[in-house]
Protein backbone atom coordinates (compact mmCIF):
# COMPACT_ATOMS: atom_id res chain seq x y z
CA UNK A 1 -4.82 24.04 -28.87
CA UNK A 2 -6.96 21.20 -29.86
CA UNK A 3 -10.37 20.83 -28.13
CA UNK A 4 -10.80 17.91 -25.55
CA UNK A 5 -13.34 15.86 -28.16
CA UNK A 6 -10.28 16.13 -30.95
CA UNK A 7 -7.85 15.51 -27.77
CA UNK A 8 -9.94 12.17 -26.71
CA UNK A 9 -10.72 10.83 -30.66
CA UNK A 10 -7.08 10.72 -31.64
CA UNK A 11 -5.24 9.04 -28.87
CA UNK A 12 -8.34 6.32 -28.40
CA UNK A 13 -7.96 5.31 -32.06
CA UNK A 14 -4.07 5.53 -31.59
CA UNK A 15 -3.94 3.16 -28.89
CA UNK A 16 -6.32 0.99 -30.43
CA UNK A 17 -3.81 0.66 -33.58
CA UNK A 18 -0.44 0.84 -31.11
CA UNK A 19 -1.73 -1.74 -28.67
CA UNK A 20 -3.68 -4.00 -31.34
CA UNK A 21 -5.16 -7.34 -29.41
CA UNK A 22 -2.85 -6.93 -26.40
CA UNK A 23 -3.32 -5.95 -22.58
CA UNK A 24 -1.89 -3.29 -20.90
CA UNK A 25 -0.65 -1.78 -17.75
CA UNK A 26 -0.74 1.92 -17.10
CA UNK A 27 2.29 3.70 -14.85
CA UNK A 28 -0.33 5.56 -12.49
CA UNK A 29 0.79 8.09 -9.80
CA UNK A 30 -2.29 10.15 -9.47
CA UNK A 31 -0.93 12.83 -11.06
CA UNK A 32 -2.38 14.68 -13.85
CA UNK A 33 -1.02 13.21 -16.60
CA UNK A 34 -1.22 9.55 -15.44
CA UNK A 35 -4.43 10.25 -15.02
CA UNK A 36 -5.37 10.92 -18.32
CA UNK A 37 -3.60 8.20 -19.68
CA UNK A 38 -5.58 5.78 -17.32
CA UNK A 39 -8.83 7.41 -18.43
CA UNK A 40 -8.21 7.09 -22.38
CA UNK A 41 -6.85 3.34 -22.07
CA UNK A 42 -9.82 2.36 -20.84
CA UNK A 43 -11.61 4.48 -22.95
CA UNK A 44 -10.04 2.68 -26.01
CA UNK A 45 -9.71 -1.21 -24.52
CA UNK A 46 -12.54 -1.57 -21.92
CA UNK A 47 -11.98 -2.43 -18.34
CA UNK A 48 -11.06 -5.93 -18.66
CA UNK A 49 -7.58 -5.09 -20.70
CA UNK A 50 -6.40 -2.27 -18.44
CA UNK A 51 -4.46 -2.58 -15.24
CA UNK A 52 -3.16 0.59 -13.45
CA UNK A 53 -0.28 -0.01 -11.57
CA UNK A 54 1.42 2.64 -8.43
CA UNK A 55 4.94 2.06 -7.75
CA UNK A 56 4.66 2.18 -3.26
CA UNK A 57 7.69 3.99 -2.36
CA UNK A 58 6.65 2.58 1.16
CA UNK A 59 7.40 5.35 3.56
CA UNK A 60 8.08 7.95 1.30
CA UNK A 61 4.76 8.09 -0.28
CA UNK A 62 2.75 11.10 0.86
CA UNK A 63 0.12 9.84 3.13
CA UNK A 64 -2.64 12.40 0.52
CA UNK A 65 -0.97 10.57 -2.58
CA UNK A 66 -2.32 7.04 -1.47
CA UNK A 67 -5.69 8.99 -0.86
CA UNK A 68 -5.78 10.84 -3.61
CA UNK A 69 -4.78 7.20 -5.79
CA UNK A 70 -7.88 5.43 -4.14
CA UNK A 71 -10.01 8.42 -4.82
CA UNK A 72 -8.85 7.85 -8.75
CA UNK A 73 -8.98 4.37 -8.82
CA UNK A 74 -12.60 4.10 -7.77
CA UNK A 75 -13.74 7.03 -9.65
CA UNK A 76 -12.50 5.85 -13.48
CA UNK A 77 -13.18 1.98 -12.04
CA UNK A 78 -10.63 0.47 -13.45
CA UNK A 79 -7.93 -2.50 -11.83
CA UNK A 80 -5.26 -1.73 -9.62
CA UNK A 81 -2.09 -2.78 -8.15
CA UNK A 82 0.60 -0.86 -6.00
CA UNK A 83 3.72 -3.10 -6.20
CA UNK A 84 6.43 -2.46 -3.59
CA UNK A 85 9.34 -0.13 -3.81
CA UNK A 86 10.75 1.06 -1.04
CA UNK A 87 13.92 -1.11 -0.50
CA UNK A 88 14.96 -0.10 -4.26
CA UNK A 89 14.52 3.78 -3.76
CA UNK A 90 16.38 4.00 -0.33
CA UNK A 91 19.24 1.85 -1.91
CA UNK A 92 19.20 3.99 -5.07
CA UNK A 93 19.56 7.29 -2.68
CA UNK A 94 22.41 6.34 0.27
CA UNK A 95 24.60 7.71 -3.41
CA UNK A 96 22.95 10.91 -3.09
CA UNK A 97 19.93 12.42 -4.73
CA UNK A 98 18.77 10.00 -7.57
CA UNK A 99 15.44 11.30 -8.97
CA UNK A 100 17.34 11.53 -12.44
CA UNK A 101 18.43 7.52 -12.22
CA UNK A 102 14.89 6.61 -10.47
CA UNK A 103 13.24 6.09 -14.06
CA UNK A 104 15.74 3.86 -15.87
CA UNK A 105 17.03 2.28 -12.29
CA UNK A 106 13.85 1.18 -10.72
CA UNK A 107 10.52 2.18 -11.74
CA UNK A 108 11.26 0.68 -15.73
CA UNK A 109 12.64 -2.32 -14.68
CA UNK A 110 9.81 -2.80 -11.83
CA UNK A 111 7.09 -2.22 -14.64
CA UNK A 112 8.70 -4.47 -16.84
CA UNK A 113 8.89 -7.29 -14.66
CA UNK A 114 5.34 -6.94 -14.16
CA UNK A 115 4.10 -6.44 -17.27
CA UNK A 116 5.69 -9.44 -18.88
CA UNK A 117 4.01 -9.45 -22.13
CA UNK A 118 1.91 -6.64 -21.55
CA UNK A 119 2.14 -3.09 -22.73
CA UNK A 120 3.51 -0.08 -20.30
CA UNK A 121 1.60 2.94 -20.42
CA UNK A 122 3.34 5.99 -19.40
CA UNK A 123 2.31 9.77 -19.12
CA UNK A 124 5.27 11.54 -20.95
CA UNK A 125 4.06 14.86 -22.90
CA UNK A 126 5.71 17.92 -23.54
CA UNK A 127 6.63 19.19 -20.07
CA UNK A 128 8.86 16.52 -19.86
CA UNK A 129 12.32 16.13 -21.28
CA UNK A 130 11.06 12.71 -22.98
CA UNK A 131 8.02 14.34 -24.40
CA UNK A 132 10.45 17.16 -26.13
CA UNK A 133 12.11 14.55 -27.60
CA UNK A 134 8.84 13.32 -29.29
CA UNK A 135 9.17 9.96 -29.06
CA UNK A 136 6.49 7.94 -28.37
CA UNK A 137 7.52 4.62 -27.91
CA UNK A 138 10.83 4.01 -26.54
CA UNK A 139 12.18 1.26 -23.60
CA UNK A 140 9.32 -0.31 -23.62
CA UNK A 141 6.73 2.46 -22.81
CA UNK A 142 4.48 3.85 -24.83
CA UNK A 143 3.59 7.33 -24.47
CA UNK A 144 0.13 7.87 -26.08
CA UNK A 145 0.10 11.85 -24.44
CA UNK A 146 3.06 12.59 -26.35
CA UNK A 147 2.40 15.54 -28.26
CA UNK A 148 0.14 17.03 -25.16
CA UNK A 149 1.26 19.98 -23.39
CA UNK A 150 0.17 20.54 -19.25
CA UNK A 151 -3.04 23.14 -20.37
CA UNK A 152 -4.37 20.32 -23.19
CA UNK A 153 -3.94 17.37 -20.38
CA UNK A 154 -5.48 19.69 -17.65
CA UNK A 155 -8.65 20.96 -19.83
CA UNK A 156 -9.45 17.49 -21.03
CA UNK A 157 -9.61 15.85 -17.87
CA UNK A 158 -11.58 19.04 -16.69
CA UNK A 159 -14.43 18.56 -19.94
CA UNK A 160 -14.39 14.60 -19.08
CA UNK A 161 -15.41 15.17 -15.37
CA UNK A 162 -12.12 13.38 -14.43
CA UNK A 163 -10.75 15.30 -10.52
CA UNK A 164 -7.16 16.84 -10.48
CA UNK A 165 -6.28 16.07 -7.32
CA UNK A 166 -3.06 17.17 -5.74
CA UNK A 167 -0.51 16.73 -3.04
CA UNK A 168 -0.46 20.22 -2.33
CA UNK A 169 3.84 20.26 -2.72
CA UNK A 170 3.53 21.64 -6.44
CA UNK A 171 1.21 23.14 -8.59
CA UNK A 172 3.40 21.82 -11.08
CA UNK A 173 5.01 18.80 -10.62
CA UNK A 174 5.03 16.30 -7.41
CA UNK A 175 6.77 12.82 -6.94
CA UNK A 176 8.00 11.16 -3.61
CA UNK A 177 9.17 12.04 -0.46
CA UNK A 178 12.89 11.81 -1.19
CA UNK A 179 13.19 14.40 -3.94
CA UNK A 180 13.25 16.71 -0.97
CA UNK A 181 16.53 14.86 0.34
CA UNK A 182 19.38 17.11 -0.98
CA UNK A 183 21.79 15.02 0.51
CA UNK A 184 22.94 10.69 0.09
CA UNK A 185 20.21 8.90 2.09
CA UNK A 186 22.86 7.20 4.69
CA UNK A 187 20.48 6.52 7.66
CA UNK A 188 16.86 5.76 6.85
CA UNK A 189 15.99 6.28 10.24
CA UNK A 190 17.89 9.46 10.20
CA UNK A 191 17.80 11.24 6.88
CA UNK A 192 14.77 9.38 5.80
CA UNK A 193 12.73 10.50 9.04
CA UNK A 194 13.71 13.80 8.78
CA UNK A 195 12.28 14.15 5.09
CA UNK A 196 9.36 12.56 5.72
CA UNK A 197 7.98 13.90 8.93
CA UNK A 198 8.70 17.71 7.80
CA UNK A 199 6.87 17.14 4.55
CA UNK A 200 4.65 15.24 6.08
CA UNK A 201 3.84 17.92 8.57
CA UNK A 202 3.76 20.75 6.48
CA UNK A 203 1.11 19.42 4.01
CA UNK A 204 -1.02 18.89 6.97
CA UNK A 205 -0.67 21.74 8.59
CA UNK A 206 -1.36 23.92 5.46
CA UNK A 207 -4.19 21.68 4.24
CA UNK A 208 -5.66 22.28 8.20
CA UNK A 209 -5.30 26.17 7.98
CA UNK A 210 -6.66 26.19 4.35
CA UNK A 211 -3.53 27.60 3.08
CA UNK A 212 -2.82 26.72 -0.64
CA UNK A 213 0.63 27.40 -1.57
CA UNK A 214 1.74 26.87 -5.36
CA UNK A 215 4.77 25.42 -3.46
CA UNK A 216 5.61 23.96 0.06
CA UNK A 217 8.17 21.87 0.95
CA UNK A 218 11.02 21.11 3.18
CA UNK A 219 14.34 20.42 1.90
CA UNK A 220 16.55 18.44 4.13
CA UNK A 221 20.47 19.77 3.43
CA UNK A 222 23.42 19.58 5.46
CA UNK A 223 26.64 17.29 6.11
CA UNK A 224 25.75 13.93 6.83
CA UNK A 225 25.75 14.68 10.65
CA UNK A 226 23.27 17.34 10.89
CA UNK A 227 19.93 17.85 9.30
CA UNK A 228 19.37 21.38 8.11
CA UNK A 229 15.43 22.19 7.19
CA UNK A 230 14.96 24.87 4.36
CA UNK A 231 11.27 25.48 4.87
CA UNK A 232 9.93 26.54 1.60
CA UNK A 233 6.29 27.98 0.68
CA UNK A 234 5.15 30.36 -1.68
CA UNK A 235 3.38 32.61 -1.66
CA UNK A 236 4.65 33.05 2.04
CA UNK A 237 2.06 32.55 4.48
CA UNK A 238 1.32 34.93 6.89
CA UNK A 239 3.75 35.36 9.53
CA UNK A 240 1.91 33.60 12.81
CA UNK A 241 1.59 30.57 10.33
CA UNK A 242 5.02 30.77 9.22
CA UNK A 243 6.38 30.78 13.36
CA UNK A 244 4.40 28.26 14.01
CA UNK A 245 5.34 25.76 11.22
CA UNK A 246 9.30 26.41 11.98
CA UNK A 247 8.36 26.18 15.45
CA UNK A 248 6.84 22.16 15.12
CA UNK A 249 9.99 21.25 12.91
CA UNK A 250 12.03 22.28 14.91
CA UNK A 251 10.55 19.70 17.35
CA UNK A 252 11.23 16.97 15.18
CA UNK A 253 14.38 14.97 16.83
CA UNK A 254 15.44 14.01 13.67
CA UNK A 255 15.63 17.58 12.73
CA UNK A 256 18.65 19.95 13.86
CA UNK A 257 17.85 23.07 12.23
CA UNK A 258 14.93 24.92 10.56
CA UNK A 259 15.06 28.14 8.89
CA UNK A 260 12.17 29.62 6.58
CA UNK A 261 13.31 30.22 3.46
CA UNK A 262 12.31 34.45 2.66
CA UNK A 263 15.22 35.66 1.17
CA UNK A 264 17.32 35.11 -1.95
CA UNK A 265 19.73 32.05 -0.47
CA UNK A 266 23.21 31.02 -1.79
CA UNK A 267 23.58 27.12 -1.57
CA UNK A 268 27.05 25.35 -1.50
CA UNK A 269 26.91 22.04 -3.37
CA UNK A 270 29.32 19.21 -3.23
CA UNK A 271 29.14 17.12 -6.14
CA UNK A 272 31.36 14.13 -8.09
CA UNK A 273 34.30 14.84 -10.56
CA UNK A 274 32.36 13.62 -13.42
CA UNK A 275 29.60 16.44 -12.91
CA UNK A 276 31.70 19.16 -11.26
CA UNK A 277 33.37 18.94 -14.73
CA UNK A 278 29.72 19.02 -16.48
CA UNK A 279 27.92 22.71 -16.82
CA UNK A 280 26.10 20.96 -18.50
CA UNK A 281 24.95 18.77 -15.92
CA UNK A 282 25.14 21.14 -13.21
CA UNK A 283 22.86 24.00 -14.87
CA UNK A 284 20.33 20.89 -15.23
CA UNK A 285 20.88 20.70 -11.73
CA UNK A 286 20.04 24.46 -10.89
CA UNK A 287 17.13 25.24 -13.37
CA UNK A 288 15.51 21.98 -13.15
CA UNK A 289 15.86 20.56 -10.25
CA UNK A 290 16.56 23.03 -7.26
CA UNK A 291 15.58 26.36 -8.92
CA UNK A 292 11.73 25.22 -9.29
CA UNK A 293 11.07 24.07 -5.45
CA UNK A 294 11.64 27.44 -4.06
CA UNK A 295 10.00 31.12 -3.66
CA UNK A 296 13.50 32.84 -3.85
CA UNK A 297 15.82 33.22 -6.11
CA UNK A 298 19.31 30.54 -5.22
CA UNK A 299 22.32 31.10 -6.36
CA UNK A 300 25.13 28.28 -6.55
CA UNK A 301 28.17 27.25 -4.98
CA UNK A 302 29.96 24.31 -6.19
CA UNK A 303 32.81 22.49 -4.94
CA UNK A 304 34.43 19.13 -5.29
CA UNK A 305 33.56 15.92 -3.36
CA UNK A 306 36.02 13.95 -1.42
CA UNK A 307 32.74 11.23 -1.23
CA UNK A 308 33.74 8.74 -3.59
CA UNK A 309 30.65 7.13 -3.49
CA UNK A 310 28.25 10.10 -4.46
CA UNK A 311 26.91 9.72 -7.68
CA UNK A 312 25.30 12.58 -8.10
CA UNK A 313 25.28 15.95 -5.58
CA UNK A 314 24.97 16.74 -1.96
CA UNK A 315 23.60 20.56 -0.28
CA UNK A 316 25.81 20.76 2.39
CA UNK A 317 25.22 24.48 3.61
CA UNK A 318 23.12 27.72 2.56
CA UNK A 319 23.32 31.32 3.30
CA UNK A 320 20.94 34.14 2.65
CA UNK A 321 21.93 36.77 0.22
């Protein structure tokens, strides 16, 4: 593993010789890796040619991501915009979960039409399936961190002085609101509600009781009329904590059902002909996208979907065991 100094020295002097006399714009969610990528733009271009820009998914931005981006933002000093996003993503997931499609189907095209002659700055390294791929340039971002892996990006920003500051819903990877929607967003005020206000809740409460999970979420599942809540946090908090969490969602109106999630679970997944077809497809499904959020081990059941207008899959029931 190369040292931070090494870490720093390279990627300056390589986006000095990518970038050359243009400006650029840096994709900046907070996370870790944006982060970094912020932090050695300006490092290489000064202040003046650096813009970080947030995507606002609107509602279904955590209320401690816009914190934790202002907390960022006025610690490296640098520009910022948040441009709006919230109509796109909500039309992008009444077709069923669309984290996959979110990059190529709105959040390049929204950079793009921002940047207009500028450069995109993205965060891709090798946790990612883009930074496998080694590719550093490609649609229109540049991806300086490319040959970084999570421990590199982490201890760099550590020796710099630069916070890690988190959501609290992964110790590994966090995004919006709506990755936790396992179903097609049909009713904002329904589905959408229901995702946000348990997530919303649960970060809070944990944060309150000092409680810090590697994971915590709630996954909203369940045929379009009903809302099932699959309360998941691990390590498992003690039990009193655990009651009273399922105990507030359950409150929720929006919400018709709330289990904690303790046990190994079997989950039985509608999805379209063109994946059913697909193990590919479908083991991405399981190891990378539904495996990761939980505690327990999950086991699969998959069945055809009479939903002609899912594009990708919908949770429609679980079972312990």
């Amino acid at each position: 593993m190369k040292n931070p100094e090494s870490i720093k020295r390279e990627i300056v002097e390589d986006i000095k010789k990518i970038v050359d006399n243009k400006d650029v714009i840096v994709a900046f969610s907070g996370g870790m890796d944006s982060t970094l990528a912020l932090y050695l733009a300006k490092e290489s271009l000064g202040k003046e040619r650096v813009e970080a820009v947030t995507i606002d998914w609107g509602r279904y931005a955590y209320t401690k991501s816009r914190k934790n981006i202002e907390k960022l933002i006025k610690r490296l000093d640098v520009n910022h915009t948040f441009i709006p996003g919230e109509k796109e993503i909500e039309s992008l997931h009444t077709r069923g979960p669309g984290c996959n499609r979110c990059v190529k189907k709105i959040k390049i095209p929204i950079l793009k039409r921002y940047a207009k002659e500028r450069i995109i700055i993205g965060g891709a390294n090798q946790s990612d399936s883009w930074g496998k791929q080694h590719i550093k340039i490609l649609d229109g971002i540049y991806s300086p961190l490319i040959e970084l892996d999570k421990k590199e990006i982490r201890t760099t920003l550590e020796y710099f002085n630069i916070p890690i500051l988190r959501i609290g819903e992964n110790s590994i990877r966090e995004g919006c609101l709506l990755k936790h929607l396992w179903k097609p967003l049909a009713s904002p005020y329904y589905h959408g509600r229901a995702v946000v206000l348990a997530n919303e809740f649960l970060i809070s409460y944990l944060q309150n009781m000092d409680f810090k999970p590697s994971i915590a979420n709630v996954k909203i599942i369940g045929p379009l009329s009903k809302n099932i809540a699959l309360i998941n946090v691990y390590p498992l908090p003690p039990d009193k904590i655990r009651e009273e969490i399922k105990k507030e969602i359950e409150k929720l109106k929006e919400i018709d059902e709330a289990y904690f999630v303790d046990k190994p679970i079997t989950l039985t997944i509608r999805a379209n002909k063109g994946q059913i077809g697909n193990r590919e497809s479908l083991y991405w499904i399981e190891k990378g996208r539904i495996s990761v959020d939980f505690g327990v081990p999950v086991n699969f059941e998959w069945l055809p979907s009479n939903n002609r207008k899912l594009n990708s899959f919908h949770i429609v029931d679980y079972k312990e065991g």
